[in-house]
Protein backbone atom coordinates (compact mmCIF):
# COMPACT_ATOMS: atom_id res chain seq x y z
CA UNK A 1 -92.93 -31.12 2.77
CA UNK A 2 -89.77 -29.93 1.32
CA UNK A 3 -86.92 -32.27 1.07
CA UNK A 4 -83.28 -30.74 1.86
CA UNK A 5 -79.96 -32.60 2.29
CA UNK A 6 -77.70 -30.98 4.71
CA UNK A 7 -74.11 -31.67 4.43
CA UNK A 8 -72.04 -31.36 7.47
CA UNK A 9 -72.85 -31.78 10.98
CA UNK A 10 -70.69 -30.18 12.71
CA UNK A 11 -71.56 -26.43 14.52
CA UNK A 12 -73.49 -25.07 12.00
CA UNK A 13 -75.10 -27.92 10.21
CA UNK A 14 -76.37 -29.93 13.00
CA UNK A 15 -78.15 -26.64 14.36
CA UNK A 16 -79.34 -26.14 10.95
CA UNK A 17 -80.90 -29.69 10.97
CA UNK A 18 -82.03 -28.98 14.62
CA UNK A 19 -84.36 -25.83 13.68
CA UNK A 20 -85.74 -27.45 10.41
CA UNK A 21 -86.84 -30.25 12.32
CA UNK A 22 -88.74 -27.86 15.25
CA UNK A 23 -90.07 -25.51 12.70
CA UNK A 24 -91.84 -28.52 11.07
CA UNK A 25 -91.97 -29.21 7.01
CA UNK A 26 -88.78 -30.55 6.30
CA UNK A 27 -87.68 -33.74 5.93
CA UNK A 28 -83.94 -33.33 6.65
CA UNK A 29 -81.11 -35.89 5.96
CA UNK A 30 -78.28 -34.77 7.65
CA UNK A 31 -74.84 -36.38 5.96
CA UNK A 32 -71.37 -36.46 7.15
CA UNK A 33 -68.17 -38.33 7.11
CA UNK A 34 -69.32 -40.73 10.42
CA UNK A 35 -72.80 -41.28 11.74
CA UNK A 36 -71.68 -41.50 15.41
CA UNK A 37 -72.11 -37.37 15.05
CA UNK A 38 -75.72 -36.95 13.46
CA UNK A 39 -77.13 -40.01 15.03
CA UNK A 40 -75.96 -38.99 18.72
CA UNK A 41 -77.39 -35.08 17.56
CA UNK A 42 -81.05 -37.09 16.68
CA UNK A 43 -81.14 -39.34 19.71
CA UNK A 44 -80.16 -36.89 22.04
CA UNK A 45 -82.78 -34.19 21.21
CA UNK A 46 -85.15 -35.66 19.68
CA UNK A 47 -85.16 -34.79 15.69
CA UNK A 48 -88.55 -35.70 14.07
CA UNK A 49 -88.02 -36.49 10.21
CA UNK A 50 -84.18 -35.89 10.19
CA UNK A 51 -82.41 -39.08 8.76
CA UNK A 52 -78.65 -39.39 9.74
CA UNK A 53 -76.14 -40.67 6.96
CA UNK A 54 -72.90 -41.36 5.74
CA UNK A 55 -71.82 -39.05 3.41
CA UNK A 56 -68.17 -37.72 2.01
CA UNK A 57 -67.74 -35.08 -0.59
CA UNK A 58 -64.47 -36.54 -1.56
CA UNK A 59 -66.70 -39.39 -2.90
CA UNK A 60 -68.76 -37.22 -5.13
CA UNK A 61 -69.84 -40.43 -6.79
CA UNK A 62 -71.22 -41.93 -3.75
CA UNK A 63 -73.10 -38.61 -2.65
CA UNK A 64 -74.50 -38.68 -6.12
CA UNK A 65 -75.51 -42.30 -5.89
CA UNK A 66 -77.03 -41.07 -2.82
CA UNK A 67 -78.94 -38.36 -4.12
CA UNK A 68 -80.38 -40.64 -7.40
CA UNK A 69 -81.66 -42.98 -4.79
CA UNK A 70 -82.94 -40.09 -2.03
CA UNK A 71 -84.62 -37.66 -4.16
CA UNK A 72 -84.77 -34.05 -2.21
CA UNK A 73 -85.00 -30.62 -2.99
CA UNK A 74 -82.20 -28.64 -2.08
CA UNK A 75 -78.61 -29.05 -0.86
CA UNK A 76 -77.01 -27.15 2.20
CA UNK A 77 -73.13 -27.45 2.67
CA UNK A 78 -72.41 -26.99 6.19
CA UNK A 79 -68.81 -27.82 4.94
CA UNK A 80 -65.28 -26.07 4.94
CA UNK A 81 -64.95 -23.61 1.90
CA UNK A 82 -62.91 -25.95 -0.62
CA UNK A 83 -65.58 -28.75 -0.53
CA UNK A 84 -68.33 -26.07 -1.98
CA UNK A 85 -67.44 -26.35 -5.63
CA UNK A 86 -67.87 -30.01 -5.56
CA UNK A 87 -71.73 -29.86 -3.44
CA UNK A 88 -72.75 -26.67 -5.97
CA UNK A 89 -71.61 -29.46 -8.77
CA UNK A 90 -73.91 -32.30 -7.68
CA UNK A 91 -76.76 -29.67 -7.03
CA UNK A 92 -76.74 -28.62 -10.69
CA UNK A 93 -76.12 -32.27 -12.23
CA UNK A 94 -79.00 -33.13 -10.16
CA UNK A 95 -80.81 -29.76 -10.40
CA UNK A 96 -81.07 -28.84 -7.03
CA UNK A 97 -81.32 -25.63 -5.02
CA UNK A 98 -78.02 -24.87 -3.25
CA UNK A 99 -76.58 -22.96 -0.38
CA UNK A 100 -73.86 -22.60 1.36
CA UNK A 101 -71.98 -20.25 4.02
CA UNK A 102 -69.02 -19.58 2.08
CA UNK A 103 -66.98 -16.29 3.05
CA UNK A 104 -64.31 -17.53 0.26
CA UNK A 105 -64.37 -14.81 -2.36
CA UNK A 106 -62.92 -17.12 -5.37
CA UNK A 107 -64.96 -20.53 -4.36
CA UNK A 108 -68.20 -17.77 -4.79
CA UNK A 109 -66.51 -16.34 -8.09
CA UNK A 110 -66.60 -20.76 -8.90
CA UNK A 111 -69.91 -20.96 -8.72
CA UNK A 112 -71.27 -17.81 -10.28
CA UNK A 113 -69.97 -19.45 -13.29
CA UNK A 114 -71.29 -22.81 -12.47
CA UNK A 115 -74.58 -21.95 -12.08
CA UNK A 116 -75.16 -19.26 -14.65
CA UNK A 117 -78.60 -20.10 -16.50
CA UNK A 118 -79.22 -23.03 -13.84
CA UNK A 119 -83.13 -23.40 -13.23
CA UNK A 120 -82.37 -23.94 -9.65
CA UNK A 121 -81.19 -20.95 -7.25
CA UNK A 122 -77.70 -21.56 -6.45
CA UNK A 123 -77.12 -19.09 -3.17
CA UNK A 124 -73.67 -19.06 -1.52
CA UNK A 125 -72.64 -16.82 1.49
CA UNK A 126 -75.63 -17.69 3.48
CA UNK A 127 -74.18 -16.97 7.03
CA UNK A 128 -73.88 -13.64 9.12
CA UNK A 129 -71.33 -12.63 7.25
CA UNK A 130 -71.45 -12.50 4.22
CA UNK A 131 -74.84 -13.45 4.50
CA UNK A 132 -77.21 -11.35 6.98
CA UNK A 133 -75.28 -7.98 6.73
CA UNK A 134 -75.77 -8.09 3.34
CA UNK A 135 -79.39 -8.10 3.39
CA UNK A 136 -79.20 -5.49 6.31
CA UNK A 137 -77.12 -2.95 4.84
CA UNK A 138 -79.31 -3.55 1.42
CA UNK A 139 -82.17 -2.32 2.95
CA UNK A 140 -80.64 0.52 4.56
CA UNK A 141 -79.21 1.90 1.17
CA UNK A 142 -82.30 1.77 -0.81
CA UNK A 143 -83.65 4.45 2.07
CA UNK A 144 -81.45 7.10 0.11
CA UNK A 145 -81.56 9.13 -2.79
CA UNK A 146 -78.00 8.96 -3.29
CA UNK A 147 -75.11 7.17 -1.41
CA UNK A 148 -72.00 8.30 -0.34
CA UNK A 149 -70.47 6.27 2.49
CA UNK A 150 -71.69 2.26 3.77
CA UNK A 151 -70.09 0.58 6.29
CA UNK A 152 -70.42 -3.00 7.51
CA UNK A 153 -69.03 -4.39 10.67
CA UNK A 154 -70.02 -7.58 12.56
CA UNK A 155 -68.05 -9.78 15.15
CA UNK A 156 -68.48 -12.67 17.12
CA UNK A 157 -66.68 -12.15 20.66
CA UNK A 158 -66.59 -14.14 23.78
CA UNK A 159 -68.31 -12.62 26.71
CA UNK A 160 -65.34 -13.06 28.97
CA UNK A 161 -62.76 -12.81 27.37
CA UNK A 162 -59.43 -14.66 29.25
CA UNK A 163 -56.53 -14.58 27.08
CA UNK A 164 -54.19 -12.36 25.59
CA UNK A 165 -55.58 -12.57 22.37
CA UNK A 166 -58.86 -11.47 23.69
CA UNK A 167 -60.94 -14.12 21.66
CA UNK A 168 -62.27 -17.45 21.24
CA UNK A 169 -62.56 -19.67 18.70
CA UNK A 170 -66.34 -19.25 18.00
CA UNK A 171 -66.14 -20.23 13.88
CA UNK A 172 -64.51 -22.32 11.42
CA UNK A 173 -60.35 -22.11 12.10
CA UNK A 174 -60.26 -22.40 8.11
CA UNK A 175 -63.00 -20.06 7.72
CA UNK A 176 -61.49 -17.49 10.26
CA UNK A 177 -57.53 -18.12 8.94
CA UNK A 178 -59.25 -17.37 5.07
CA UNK A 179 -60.87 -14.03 6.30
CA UNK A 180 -57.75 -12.86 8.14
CA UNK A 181 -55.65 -13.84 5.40
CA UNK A 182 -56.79 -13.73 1.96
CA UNK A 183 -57.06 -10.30 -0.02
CA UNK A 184 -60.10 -7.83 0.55
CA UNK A 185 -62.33 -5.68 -1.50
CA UNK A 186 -64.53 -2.81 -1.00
CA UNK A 187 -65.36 0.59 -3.35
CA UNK A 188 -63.20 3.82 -2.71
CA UNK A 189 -64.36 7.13 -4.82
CA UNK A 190 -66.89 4.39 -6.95
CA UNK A 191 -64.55 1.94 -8.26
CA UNK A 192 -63.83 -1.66 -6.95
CA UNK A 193 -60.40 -2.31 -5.29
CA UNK A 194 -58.48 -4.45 -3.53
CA UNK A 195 -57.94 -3.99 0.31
CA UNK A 196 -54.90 -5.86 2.54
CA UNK A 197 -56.51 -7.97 5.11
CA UNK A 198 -55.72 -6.52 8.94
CA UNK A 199 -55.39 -3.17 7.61
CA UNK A 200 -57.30 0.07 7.83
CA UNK A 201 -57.62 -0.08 11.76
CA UNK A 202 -60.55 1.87 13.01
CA UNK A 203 -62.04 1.97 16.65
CA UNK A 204 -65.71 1.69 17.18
CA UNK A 205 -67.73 2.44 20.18
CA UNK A 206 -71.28 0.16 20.99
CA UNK A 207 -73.57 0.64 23.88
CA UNK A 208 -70.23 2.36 25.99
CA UNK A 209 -68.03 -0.73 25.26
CA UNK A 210 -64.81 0.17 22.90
CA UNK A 211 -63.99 -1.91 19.89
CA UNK A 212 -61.59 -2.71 17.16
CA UNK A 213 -62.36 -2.94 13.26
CA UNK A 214 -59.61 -3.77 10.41
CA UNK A 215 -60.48 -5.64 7.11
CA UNK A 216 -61.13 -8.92 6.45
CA UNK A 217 -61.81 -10.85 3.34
CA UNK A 218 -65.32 -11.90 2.24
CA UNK A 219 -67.63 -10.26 4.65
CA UNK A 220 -68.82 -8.23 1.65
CA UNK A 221 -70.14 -10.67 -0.81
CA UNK A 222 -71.29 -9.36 -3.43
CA UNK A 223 -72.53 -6.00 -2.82
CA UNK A 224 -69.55 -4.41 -4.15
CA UNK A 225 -70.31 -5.81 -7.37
CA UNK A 226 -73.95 -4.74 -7.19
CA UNK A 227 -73.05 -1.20 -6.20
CA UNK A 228 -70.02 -0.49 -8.02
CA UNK A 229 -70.41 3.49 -9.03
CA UNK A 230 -73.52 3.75 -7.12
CA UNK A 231 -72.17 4.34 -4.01
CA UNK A 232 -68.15 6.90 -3.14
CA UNK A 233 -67.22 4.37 -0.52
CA UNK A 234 -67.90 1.10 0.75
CA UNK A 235 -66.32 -1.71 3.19
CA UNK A 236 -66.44 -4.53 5.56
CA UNK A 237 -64.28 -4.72 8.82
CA UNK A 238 -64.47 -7.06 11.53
CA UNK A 239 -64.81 -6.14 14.85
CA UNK A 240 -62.71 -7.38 17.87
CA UNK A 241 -61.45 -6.09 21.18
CA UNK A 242 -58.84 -3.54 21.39
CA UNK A 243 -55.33 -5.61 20.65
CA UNK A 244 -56.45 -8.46 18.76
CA UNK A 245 -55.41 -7.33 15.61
CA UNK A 246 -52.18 -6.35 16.77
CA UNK A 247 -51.28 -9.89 17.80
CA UNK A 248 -52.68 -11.40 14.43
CA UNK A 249 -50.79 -9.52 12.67
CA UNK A 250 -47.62 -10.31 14.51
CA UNK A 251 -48.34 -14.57 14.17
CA UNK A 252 -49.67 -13.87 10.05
CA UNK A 253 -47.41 -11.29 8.84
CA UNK A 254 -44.42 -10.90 10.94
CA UNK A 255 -43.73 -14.53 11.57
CA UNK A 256 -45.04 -15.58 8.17
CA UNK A 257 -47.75 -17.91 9.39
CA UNK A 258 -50.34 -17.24 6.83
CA UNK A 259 -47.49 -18.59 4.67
CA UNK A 260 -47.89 -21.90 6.43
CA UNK A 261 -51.43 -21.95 6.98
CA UNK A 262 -51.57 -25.46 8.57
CA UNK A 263 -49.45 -24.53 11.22
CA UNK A 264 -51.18 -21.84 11.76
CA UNK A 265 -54.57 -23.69 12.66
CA UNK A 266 -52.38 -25.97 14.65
CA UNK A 267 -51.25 -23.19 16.84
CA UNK A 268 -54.99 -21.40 17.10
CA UNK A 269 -56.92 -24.93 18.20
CA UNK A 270 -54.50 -25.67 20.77
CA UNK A 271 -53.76 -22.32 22.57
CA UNK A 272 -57.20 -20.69 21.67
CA UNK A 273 -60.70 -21.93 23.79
CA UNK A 274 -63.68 -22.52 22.17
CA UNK A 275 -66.63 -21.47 23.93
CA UNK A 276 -70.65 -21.16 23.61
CA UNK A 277 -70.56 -17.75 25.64
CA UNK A 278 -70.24 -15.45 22.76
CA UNK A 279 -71.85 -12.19 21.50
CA UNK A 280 -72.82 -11.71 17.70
CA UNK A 281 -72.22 -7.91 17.17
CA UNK A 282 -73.84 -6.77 14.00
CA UNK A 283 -73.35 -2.55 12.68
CA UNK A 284 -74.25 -1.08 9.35
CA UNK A 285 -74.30 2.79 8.72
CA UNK A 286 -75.31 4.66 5.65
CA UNK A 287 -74.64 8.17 4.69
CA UNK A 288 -76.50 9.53 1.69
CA UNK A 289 -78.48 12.06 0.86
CA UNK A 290 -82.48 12.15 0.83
CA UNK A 291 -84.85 14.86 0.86
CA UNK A 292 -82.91 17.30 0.45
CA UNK A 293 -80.47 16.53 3.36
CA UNK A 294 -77.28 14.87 3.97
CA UNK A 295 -78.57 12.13 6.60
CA UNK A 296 -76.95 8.39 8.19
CA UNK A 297 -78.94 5.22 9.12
CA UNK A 298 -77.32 2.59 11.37
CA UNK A 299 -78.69 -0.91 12.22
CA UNK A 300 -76.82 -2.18 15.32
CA UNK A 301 -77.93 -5.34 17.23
CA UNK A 302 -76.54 -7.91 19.62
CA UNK A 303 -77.15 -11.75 20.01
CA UNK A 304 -76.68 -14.04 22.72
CA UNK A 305 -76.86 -17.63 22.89
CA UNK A 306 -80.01 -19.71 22.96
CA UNK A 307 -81.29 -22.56 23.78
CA UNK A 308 -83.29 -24.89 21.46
CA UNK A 309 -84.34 -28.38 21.80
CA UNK A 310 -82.83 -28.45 25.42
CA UNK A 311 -79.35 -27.48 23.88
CA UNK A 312 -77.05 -24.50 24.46
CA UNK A 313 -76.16 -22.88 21.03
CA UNK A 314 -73.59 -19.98 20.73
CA UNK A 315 -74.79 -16.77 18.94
CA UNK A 316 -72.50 -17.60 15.99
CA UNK A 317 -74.06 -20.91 15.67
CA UNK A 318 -77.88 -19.41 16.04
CA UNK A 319 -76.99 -16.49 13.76
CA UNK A 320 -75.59 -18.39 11.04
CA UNK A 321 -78.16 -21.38 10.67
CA UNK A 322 -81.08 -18.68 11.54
CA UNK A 323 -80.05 -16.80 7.97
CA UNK A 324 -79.32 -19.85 5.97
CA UNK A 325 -82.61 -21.81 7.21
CA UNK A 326 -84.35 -18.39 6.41
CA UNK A 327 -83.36 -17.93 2.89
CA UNK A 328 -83.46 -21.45 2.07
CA UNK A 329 -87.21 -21.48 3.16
CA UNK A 330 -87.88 -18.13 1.30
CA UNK A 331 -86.31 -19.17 -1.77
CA UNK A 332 -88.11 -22.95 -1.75
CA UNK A 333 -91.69 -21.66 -0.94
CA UNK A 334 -91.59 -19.21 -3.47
CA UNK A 335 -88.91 -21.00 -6.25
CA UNK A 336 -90.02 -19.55 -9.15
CA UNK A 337 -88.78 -16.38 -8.10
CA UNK A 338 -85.17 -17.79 -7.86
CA UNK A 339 -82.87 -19.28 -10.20
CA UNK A 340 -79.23 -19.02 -11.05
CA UNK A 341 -76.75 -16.99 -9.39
CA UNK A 342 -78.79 -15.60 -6.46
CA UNK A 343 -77.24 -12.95 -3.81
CA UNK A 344 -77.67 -12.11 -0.63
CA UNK A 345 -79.01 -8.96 -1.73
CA UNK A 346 -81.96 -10.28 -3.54
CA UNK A 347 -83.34 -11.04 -0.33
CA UNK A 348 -86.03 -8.22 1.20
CA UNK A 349 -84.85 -7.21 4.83
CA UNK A 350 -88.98 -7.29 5.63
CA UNK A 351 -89.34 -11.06 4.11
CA UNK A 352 -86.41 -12.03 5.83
CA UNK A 353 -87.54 -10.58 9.46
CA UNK A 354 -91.16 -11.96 8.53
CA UNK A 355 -90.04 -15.67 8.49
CA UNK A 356 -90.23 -18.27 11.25
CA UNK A 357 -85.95 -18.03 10.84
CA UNK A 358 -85.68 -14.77 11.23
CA UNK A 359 -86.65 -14.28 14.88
CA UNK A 360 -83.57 -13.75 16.45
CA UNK A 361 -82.60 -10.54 14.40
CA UNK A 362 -86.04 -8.96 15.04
């Protein structure tokens, strides 16, 4: 049975906990700031071999106390970006396999260095995205001969939209605030560069319905590192409905709000919904050439909410814990395979759609 502490229950890490324990061969302890959450999460549904406790990062001596006195295998930080360092930290003092669902470029950049010759597989950017579309759009390149243009767009909408913003808060306000405001990269004629957040604006159509794409930061991982030169042009855009980005840009950039970030957040959780009535929208395309020919390969898919354990989940929270339970389980029955610095791409789309995790993307 493998042993995994997950850190953070809140949306992501208490679903994470939730299909661990149904799937069977885990034992899970779930830690966060106040057991009221966890406990409640393990009463209510019934969690076999899931163990709620206390647990604060900005404590690192107590989680490491913790983790002398609970032995386990792996680490999973559920947690806001800026906590990550300090989890990935404990994992290697305690060699330990970690992941995380980062989308923070320079907290990833933090632990590339940390973990470099660790014996342990230290895998951030677990999510959708970066996470998922990585592995996707991995697969879909190695298809080709020769590359010439990858694109990578995924968004997480509400079905019904209501407000003038056309959205609802479906992620992380941090996580979301980061992506919108922090710089960008991609690969223009082969070389790595930096890209302005909310910028190149593109439309998309899916299945007849009309969408909007525009950078955002992180989405990428690391496959511009790993195909720098290989490939003429590569980027990552998410995708909203038609004037969303127009209105971000007028409360980050015009009013100067991603100057004062906290106020910002403020703004977003009191005059944006949250809601469980979402759609994941996930697009990659390749053009390259093969055979001969100059030829494109797409992967498009939508996800809607499930239910598991008698519990509504949104399609963010099901796509997100899906691909970090599935490469977590990948990586620990199979660890000798894995060590250090591990990226998304390492991971084979067919191993990926072949595990218990991987269901909803089939």
């Amino acid at each position: 049975m493998h042993r995994v502490l997950v850190l953070g229950a809140g949306k992501i890490g208490s679903l994470v906990a939730c299909l661990l324990s149904q799937r069977g061969g885990y034992d899970v302890h779930l830690g966060d700031v106040s057991l009221e959450g966890p406990k409640h999460l393990v009463e209510d549904l019934g969690l076999a071999h899931v163990t709620p406790t206390i647990l604060d990062v900005r404590h690192p001596d107590a989680v490491s106390t913790y983790l002398s006195t609970h032995p386990v295998d792996a680490v999973v930080s559920s947690l806001p970006f800026f906590c990550n360092p300090t989890v990935a930290g404990l994992a290697l003092t305690h060699g330990l396999h970690y992941f995380d669902l980062t989308e923070d470029v320079e907290v990833t950049n933090q632990i590339r260095v940390l973990s470099a010759g660790a014996p342990r597989a230290f895998m951030p950017q677990c999510g959708l995205a970066p996470g998922f579309i990585s592995i996707v759009t991995h697969d879909l390149m190695t298809h080709f001969e020769t590359l010439d243009t990858v694109k990578m767009r995924v968004g997480a909408l509400p079905v019904h939209p209501s407000n003038a913003l056309k959205y609802s808060l479906t992620w992380s306000t941090d996580g979301l605030i980061n992506e919108y405001g922090n710089l960008c990269y991609g690969i223009e004629e082969g070389e790595k560069v930096p890209l302005q957040p909310l910028e190149g604006y593109e439309t998309i159509e899916l299945d007849g319905l009309l969408y909007e794409a525009f950078n955002t930061s992180g989405g990428l991982g690391t496959l511009a590192d790993s195909y720098v030169g290989k490939v003429q042009t590569m980027n990552y855009k998410t995708l909203r409905y038609p004037g969303h980005c127009e209105k971000i840009h007028l409360l980050m950039k015009d009013l100067k709000l991603n100057e004062d970030r906290a106020t910002l957040k403020r703004v977003l959780e009191r005059a944006v919904p949250q809601t469980l009535q979402d759609v994941v929208l996930i697009y990659a395309s390749v053009t390259g050439t093969k055979d001969g020919g100059f030829f494109e390969e797409n992967y498009v898919k939508k996800i809607y909410p499930q239910c598991i354990k008698g519990k509504l989940w949104s399609a963010i929270q099901v796509t997100t814990a899906s691909s970090i339970c599935c490469v977590m389980d990948l990586v620990l029955n199979d660890p000798s395979r894995y060590h250090g610095f591990v990226t998304q791409e390492s991971i084979l789309l067919q191993d990926f759609l072949a595990n218990d995790f991987g269901a909803c993307f089939r």
